[in-house]
Protein backbone atom coordinates (compact mmCIF):
# COMPACT_ATOMS: atom_id res chain seq x y z
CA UNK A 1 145.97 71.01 72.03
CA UNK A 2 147.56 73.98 74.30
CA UNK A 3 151.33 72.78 74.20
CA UNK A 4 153.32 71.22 71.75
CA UNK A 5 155.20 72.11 68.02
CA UNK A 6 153.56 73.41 65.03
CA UNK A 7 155.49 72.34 62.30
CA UNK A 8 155.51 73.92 58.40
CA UNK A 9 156.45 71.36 55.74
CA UNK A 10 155.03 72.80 52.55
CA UNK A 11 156.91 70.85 49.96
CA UNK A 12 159.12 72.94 47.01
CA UNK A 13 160.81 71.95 43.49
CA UNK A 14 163.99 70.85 45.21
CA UNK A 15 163.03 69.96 48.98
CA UNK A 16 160.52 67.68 50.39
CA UNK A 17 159.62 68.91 53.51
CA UNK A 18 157.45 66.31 54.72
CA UNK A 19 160.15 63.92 55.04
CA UNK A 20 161.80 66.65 57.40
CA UNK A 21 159.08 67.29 59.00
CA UNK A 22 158.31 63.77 59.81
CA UNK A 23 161.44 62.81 61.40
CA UNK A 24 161.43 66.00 63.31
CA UNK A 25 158.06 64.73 64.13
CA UNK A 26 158.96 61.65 65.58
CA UNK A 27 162.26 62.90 67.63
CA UNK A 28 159.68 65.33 69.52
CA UNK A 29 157.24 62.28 70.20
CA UNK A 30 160.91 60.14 71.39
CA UNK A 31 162.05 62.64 73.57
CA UNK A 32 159.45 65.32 75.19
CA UNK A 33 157.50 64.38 77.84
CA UNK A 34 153.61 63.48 77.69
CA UNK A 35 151.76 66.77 77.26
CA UNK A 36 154.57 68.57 75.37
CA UNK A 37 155.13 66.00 72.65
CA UNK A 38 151.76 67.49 70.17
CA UNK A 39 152.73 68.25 66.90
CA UNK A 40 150.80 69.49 64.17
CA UNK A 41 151.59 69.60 60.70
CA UNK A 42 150.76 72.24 57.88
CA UNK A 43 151.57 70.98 54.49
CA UNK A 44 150.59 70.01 51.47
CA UNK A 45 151.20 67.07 50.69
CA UNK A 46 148.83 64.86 53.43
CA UNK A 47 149.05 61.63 51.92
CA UNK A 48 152.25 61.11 52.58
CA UNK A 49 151.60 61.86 57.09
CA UNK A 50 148.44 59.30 56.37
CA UNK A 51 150.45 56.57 54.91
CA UNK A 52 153.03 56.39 57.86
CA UNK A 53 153.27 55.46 61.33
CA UNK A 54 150.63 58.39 63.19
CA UNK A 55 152.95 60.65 64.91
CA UNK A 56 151.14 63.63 64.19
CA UNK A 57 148.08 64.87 66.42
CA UNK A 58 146.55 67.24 63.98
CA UNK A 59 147.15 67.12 60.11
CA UNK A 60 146.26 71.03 58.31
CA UNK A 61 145.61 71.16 54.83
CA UNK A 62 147.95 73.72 53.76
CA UNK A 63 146.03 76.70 51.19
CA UNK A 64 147.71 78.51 48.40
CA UNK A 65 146.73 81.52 50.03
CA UNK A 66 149.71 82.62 51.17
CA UNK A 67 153.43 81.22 49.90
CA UNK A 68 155.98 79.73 51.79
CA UNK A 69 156.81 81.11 54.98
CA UNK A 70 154.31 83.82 54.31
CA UNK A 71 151.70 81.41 55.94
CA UNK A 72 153.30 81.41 59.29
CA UNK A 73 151.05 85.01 60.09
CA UNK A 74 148.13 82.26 59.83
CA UNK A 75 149.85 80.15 62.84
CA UNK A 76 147.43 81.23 66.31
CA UNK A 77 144.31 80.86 63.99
């Protein structure tokens, strides 16, 4: 994957990410053109990408190394 969106949806008390994360995933896949519509997802709560429709290329296990949107330095790797 060379082109597309990398997306962060690492869930907090009050916000659930991954729903956000999956609609934003599926307006990228309805509206960018084939080769620019990839989207990968960081987060931490898989279960919930796995149990709908696959619009996600690559699914990342998100660590509790860093917090928040501290883990974005961890993007290129």
């Amino acid at each position: 994957m060379t082109k597309g969106y990398l997306l962060f949806a690492i869930n907090g008390n009050n916000t659930d990410y991954t729903k956000l994360a999956y609609a934003c995933a599926l307006s990228i896949k309805l509206t960018q053109p084939d080769g620019y519509n990839n989207v990968a997802v960081v987060t931490n709560n898989t279960g919930y990408f796995t149990s709908k429709r696959p619009v996600v290329d690559n699914l990342i296990q998100y660590s509790d190394t860093e917090h928040g949107m501290d883990a974005r330095i961890h993007a290129y790797k």
